[in-house]
Protein backbone atom coordinates (compact mmCIF):
# COMPACT_ATOMS: atom_id res chain seq x y z
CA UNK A 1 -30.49 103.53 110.77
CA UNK A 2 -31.89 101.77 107.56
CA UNK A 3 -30.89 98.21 107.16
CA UNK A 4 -30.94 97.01 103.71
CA UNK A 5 -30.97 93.01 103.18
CA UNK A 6 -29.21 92.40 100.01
CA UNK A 7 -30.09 89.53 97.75
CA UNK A 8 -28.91 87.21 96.60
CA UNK A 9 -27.22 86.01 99.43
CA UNK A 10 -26.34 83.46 101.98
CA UNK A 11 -26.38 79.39 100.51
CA UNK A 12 -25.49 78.67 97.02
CA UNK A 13 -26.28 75.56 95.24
CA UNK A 14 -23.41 74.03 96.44
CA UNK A 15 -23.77 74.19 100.01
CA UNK A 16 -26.93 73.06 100.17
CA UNK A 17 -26.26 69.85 98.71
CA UNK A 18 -23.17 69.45 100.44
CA UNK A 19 -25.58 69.43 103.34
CA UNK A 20 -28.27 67.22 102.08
CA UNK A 21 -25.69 64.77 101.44
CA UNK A 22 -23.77 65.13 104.85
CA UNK A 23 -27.76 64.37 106.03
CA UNK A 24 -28.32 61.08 104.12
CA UNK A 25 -24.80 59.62 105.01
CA UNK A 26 -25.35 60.51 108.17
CA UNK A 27 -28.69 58.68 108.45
CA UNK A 28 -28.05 55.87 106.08
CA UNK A 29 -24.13 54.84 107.36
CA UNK A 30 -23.42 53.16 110.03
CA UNK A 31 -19.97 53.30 111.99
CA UNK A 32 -17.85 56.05 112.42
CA UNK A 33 -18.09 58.95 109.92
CA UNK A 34 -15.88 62.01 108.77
CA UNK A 35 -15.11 65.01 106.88
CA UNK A 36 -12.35 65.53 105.70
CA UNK A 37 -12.10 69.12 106.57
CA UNK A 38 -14.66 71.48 106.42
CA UNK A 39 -18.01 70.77 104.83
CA UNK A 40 -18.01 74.46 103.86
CA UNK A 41 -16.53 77.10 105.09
CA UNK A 42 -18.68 78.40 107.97
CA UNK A 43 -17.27 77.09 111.57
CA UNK A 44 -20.84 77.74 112.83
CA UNK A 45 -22.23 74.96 110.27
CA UNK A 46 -19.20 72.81 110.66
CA UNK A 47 -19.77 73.01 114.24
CA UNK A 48 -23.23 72.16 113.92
CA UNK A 49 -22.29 68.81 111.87
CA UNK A 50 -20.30 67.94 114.55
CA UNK A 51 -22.78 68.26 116.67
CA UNK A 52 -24.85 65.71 115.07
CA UNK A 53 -21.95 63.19 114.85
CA UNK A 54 -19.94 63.95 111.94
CA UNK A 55 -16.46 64.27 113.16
CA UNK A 56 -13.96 66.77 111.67
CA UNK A 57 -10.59 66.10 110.24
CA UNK A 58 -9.19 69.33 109.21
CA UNK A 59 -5.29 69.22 108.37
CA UNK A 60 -2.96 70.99 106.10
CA UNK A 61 -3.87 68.65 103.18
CA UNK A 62 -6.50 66.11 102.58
CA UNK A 63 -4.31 63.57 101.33
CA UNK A 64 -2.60 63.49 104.93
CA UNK A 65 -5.71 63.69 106.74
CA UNK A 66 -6.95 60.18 105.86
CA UNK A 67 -4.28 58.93 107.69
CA UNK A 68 -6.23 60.51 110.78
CA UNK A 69 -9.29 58.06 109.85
CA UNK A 70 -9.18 54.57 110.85
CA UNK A 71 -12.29 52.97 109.52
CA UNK A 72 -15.88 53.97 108.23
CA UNK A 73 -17.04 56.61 106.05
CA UNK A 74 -15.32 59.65 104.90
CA UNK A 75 -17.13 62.86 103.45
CA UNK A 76 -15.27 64.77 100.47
CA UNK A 77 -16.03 68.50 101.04
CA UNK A 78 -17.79 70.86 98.85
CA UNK A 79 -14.17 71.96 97.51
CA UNK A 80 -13.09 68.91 96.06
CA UNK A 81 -9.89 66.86 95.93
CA UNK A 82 -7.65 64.82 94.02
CA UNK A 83 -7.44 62.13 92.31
CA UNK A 84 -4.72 61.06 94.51
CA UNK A 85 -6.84 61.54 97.64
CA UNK A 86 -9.74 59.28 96.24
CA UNK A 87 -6.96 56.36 95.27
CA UNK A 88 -5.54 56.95 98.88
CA UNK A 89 -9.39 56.65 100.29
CA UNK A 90 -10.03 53.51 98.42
CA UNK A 91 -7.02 51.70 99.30
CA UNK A 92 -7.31 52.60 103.11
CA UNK A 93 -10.80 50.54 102.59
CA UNK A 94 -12.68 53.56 103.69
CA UNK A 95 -16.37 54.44 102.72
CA UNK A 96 -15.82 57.79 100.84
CA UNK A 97 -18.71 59.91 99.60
CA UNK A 98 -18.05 63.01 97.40
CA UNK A 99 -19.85 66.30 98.51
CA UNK A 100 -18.11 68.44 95.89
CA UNK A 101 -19.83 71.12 94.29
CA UNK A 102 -21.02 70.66 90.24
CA UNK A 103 -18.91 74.02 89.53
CA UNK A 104 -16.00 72.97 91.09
CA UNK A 105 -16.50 69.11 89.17
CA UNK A 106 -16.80 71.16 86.05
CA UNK A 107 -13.41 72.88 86.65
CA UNK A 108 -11.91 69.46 87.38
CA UNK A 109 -13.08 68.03 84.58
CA UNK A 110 -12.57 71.49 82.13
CA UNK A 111 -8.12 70.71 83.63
CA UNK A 112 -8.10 67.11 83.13
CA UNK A 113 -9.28 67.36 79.68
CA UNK A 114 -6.80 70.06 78.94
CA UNK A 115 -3.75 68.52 80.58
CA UNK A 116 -4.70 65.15 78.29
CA UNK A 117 -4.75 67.57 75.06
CA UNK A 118 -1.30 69.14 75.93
CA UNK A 119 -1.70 71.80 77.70
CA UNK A 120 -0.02 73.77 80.64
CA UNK A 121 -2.85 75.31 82.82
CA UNK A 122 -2.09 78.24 84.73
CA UNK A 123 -5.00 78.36 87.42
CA UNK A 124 -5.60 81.80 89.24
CA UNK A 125 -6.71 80.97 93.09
CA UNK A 126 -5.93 81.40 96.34
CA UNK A 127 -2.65 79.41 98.49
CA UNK A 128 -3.88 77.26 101.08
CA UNK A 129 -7.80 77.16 99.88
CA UNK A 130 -8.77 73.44 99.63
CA UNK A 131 -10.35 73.94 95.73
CA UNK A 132 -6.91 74.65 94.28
CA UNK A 133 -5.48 71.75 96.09
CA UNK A 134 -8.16 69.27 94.42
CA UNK A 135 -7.90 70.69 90.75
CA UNK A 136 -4.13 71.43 91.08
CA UNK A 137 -4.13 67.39 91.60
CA UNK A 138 -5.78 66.51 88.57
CA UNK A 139 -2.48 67.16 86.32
CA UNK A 140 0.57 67.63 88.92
CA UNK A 141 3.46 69.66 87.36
CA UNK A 142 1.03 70.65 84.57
CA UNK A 143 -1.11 72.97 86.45
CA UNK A 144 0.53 76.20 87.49
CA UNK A 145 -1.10 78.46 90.63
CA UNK A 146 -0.95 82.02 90.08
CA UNK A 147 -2.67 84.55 93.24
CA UNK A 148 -1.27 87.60 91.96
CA UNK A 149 0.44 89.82 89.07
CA UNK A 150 3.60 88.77 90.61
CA UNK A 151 2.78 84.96 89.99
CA UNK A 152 2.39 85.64 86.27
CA UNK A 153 5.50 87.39 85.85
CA UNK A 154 7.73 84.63 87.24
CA UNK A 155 5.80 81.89 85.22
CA UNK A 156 8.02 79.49 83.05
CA UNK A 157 6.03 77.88 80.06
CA UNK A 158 7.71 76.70 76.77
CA UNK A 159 4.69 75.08 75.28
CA UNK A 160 2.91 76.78 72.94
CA UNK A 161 -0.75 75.40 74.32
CA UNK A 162 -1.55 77.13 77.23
CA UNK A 163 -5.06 77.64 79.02
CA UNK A 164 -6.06 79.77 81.85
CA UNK A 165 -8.57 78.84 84.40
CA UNK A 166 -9.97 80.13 87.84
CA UNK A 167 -10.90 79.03 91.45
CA UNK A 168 -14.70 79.35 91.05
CA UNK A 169 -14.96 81.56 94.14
CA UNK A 170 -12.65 84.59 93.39
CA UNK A 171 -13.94 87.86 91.95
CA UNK A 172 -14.44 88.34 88.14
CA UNK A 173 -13.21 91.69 88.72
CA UNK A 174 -9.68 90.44 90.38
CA UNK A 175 -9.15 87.35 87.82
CA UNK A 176 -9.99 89.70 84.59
CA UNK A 177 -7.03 91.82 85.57
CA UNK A 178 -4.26 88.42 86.19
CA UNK A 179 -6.04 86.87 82.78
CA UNK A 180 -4.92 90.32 81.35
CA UNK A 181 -1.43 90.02 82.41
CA UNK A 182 -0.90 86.13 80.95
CA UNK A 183 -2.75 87.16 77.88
CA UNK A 184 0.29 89.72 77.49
CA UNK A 185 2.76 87.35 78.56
CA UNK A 186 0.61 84.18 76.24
CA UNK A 187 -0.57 85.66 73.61
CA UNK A 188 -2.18 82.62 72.46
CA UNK A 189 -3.60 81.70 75.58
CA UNK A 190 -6.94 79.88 75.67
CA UNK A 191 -9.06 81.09 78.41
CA UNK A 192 -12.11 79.70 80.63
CA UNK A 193 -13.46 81.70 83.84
CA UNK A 194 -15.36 79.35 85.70
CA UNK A 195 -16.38 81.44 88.71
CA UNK A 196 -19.45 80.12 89.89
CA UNK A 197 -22.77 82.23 88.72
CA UNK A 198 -24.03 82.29 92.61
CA UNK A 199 -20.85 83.97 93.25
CA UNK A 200 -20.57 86.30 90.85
CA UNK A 201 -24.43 87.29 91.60
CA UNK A 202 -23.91 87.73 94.96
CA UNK A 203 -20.47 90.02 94.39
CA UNK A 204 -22.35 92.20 91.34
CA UNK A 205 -25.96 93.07 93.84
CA UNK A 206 -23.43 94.01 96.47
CA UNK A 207 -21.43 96.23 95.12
CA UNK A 208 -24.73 97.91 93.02
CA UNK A 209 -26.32 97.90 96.88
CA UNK A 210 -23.26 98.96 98.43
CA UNK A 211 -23.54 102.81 96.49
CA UNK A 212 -26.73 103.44 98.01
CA UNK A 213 -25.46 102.61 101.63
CA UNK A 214 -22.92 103.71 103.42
CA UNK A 215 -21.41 100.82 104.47
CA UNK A 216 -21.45 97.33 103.94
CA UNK A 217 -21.81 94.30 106.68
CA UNK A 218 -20.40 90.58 104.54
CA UNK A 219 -21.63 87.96 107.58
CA UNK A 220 -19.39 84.81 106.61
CA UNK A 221 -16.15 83.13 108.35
CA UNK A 222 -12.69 84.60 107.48
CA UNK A 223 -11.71 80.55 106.14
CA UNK A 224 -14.66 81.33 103.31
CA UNK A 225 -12.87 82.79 100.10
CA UNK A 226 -16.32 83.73 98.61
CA UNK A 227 -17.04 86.41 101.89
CA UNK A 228 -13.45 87.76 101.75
CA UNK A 229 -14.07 88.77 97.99
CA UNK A 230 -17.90 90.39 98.86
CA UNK A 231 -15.84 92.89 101.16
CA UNK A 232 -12.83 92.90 98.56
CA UNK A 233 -15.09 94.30 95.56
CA UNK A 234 -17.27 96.19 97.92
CA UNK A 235 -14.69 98.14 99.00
CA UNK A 236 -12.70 98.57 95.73
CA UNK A 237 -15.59 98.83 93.09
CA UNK A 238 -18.68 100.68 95.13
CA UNK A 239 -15.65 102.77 97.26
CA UNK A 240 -17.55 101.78 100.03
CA UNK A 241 -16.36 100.44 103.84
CA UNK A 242 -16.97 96.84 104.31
CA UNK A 243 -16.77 94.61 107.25
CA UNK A 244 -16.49 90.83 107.77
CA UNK A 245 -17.99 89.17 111.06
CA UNK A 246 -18.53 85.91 111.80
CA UNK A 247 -20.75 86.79 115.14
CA UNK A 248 -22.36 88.83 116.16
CA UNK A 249 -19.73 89.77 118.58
CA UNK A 250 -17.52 91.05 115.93
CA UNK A 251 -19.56 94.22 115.41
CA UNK A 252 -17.85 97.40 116.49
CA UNK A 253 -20.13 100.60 117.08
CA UNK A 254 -17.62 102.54 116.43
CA UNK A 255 -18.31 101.16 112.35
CA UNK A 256 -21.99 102.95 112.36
CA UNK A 257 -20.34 106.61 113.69
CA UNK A 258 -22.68 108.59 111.19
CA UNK A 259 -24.08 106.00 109.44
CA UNK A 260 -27.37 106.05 108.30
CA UNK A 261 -28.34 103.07 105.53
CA UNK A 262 -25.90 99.55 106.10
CA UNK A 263 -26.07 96.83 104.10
CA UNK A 264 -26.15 93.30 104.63
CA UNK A 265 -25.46 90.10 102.77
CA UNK A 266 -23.64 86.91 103.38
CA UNK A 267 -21.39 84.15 102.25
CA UNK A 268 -22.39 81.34 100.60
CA UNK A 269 -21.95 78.69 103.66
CA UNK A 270 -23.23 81.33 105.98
CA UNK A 271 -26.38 80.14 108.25
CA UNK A 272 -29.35 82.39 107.56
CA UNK A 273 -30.01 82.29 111.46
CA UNK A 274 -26.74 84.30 111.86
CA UNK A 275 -27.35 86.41 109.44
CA UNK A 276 -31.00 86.83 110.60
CA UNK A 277 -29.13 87.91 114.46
CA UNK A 278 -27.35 90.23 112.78
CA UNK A 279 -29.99 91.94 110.75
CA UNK A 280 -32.08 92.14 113.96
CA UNK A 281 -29.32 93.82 116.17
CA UNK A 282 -28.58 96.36 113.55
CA UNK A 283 -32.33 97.50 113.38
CA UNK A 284 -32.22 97.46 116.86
CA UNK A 285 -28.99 99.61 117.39
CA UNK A 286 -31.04 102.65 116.89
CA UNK A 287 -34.54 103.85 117.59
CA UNK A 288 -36.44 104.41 115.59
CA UNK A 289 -35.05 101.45 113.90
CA UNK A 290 -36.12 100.71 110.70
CA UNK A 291 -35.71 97.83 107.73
CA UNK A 292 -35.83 98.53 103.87
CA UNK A 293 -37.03 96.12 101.25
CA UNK A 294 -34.53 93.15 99.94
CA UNK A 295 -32.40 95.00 97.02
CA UNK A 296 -30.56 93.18 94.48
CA UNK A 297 -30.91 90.69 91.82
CA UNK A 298 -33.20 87.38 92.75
CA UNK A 299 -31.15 83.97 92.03
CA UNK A 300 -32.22 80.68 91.88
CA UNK A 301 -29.15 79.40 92.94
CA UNK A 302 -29.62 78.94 96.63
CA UNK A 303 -30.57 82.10 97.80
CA UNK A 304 -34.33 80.24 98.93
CA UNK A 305 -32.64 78.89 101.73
CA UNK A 306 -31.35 81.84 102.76
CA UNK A 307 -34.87 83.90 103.88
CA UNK A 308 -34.94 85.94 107.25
């Protein structure tokens, strides 16, 4: 069995600085410190953080979690918050340093300038993902969440400026079809995508890997929204089946029945040792075993870090 090692894939831009600054607090703060839920998405890396003494607050919001922290420093995840959380930080007299991605700053900044110009933002993301939380708290009662084609059909807007933005993890392939549907419903609609380039690099060289293969491996936790929609356009674009594990214990044989050529990429908050473990038991799964060169588009967006 041929195991191809699609690229770009594994740490985006984001995650690695979410890291590097997790690091420097971590060496440069003293007293107690915390994150306020996950740094990323990956339980192996958050695990590893805690490891090295950052402890993890993880509730259904952030803004009730920092009544979980006492004293000392508090580290804003790569998925941002609210305005309200950072008031809430400041009174509480806690240290807080802001790990938030640039993309996701962007798309809080791109809302908060709209909502002061007038307008009602509807905002296509997932319920219960941290990002939407953050931006959603940037104009409360002004920006309206939309997951699906259902969403858009029971939205109520009056105003005649409306704007359409996006969770910068989702597919472009998913949001172009619910930006479809409010352009028919708001004609006049103003629209800005703002998935993230890493992610929409990493989706496009898996699905154009993912017809040459016959199935797809997406290494990445289930909480990660960015490896959900790798197997989500894998499967619905290249026709192919795709898998998410988050260990290497999640592998079935019963997946590689008559297969022949896999492919594997990753998340963008997956380790590349775990990805690396998996790549090594797939080659080994069969003998001869054999690996194929990296296929796909190179990126300079984080995808360095991310060498097995």
């Amino acid at each position: 069995m041929e195991v191809v090692r699609i690229t770009p894939r594994g740490y985006c831009h984001g995650v690695v600085d979410a890291f590097r600054i997790a690091r420097r607090v971590r060496e440069s703060q003293p007293g107690p410190i915390y994150m306020l839920g996950h740094l990323v998405h990956n339980t192996h890396a958050t695990d590893e953080l805690q490891a090295q003494g950052i402890r993890l607050v993880d509730p259904p919001s952030r803004l009730a979690g920092l009544d979980q922290i006492p004293e000392g420093t508090v580290i804003f995840t790569a998925h941002g918050v609210s305005p309200e959380v950072k008031r809430r930080a400041a009174e509480r007299g806690l240290n807080a340093i802001d790990a938030t991605c640039s993309d996701v700053i962007r798309t809080h900044d791109l809302v908060q300038d709209l909502a002061r110009r007038g307008y009602e933002v509807i905002y296509l993301g997932r319920r219960g993902h941290p990002e939407p939380e953050g931006v959603i708290g940037e104009a409360p009662g002004h920006v309206h969440l939309v997951q699906d084609l259902e969403d858009v059909e029971r939205l109520e807007i009056a105003s005649d400026r409306v704007a359409v933005t996006c969770q910068t993890t989702l597919s472009v392939w998913d949001t172009q079809e619910l930006i479809d549907a409010v352009r028919r419903r708001f004609p006049q609609v103003e629209v800005h995508n703002e998935i993230c380039r890493a992610t929409q690099e990493r989706q496009e060289a898996a699905v154009a890997a993912a017809r040459e293969v016959d199935l797809v491996i997406v290494v990445g936790s289930p909480r990660s929204s960015n490896s959900q929609r790798l197997v989500e356009v894998v499967r619905k674009l290249a026709h192919k089946p795709a898998y998410l594990v988050d260990r290497l214990e999640d592998l079935d044989p019963a997946w590689f029945a008559g297969v022949r050529r896999v492919g594997v990429t990753s998340g963008a908050s997956t380790p590349s040792q775990l990805t690396r473990r998996v790549i090594e038991h797939l080659e080994a799964m069969d003998a001869p075993a054999q690996s194929v060169p990296e296929t796909g588009a190179s990126s300079g967006s984080g995808a360095g870090f991310d060498s097995e």
